[in-house]
Protein backbone atom coordinates (compact mmCIF):
# COMPACT_ATOMS: atom_id res chain seq x y z
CA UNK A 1 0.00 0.00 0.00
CA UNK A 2 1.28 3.51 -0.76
CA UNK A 3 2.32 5.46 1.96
CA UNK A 4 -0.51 8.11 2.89
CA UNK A 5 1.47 9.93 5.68
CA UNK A 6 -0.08 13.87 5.58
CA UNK A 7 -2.67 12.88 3.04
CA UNK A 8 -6.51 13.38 3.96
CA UNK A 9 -8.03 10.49 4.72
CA UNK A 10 -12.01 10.14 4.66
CA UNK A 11 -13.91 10.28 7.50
CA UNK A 12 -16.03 6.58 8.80
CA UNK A 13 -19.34 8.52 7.25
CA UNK A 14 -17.42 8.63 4.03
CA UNK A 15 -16.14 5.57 4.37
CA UNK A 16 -19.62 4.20 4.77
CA UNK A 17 -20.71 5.89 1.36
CA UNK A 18 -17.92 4.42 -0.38
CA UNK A 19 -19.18 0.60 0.97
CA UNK A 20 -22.94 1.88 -0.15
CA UNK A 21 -21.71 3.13 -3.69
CA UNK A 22 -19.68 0.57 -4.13
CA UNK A 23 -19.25 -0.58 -7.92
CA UNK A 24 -21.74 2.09 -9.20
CA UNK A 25 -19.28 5.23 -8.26
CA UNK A 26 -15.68 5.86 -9.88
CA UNK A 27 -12.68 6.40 -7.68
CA UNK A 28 -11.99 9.89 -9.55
CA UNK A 29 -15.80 10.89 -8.62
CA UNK A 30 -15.52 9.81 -4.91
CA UNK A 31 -12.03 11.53 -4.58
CA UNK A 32 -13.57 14.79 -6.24
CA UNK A 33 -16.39 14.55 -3.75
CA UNK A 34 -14.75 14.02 -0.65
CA UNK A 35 -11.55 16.26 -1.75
CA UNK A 36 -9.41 12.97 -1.24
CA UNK A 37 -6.67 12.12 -3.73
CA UNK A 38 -7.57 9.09 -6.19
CA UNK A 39 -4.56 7.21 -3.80
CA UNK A 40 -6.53 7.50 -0.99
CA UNK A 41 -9.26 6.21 -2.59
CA UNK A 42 -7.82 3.27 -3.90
CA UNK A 43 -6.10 2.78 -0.60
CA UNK A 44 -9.60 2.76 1.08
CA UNK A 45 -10.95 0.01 -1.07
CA UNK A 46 -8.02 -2.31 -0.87
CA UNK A 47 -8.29 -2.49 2.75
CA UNK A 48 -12.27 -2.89 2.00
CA UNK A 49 -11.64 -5.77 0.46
CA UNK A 50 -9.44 -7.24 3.42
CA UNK A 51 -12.18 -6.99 5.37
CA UNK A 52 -13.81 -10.50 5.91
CA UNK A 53 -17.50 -11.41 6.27
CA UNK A 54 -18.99 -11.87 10.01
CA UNK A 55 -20.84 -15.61 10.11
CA UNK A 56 -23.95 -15.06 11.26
CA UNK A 57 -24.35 -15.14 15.14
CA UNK A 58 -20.83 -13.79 15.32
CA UNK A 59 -20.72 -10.62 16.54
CA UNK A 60 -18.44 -7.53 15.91
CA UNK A 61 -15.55 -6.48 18.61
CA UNK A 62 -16.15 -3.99 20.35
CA UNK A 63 -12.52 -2.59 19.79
CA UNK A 64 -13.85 -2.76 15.80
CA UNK A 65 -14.16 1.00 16.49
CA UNK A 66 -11.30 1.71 17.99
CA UNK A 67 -9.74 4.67 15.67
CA UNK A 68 -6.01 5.46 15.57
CA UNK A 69 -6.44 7.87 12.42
CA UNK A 70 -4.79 5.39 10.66
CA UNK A 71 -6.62 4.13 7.46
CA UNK A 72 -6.94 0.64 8.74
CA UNK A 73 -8.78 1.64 11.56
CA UNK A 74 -11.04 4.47 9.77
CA UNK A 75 -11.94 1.37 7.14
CA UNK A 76 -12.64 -1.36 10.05
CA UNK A 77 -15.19 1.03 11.67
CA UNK A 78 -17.29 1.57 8.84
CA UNK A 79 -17.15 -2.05 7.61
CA UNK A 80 -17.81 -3.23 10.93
CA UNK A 81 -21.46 -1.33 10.91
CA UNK A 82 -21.80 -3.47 7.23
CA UNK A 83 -20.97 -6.54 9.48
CA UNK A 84 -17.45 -7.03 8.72
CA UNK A 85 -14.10 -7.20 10.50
């Protein structure tokens, strides 16, 4: 992943747009939107698509939302509302 130290990284609300939009929204328009850089962008979705599935009658942990400001942590949050981890 390409380092994003002093880049803007989106919020967990934008985060959650991106997992709504997802596949019907271009990374150009969603980095023109937010005022993110198309990096960012793409940064966000590959750690989207680490996140795994929860089986159901799993539930998410509670540190799930536990935000460092790091991109990792931003993405977990969101996904974890979208029941993954």
């Amino acid at each position: 992943m390409e380092d994003l130290t002093g880049k803007k990284l989106p919020t967990v609300e934008q985060v959650e747009i991106i997992i709504a939009e997802y596949g019907t929204t271009g990374i150009d328009e969603i980095a023109d939107r937010f005022g993110l850089e198309p990096a960012v962008v793409h940064a966000t979705l590959d750690c989207l698509r680490r996140l795994r599935r929860i089986s159901e009658g799993e539930t998410a942990p509670a540190i799930a939302c536990y935000r460092d400001d790091k991109l990792e942590s931003i993405v977990r949050c969101a996904g974890s509302k979208y029941g993954y981890v």
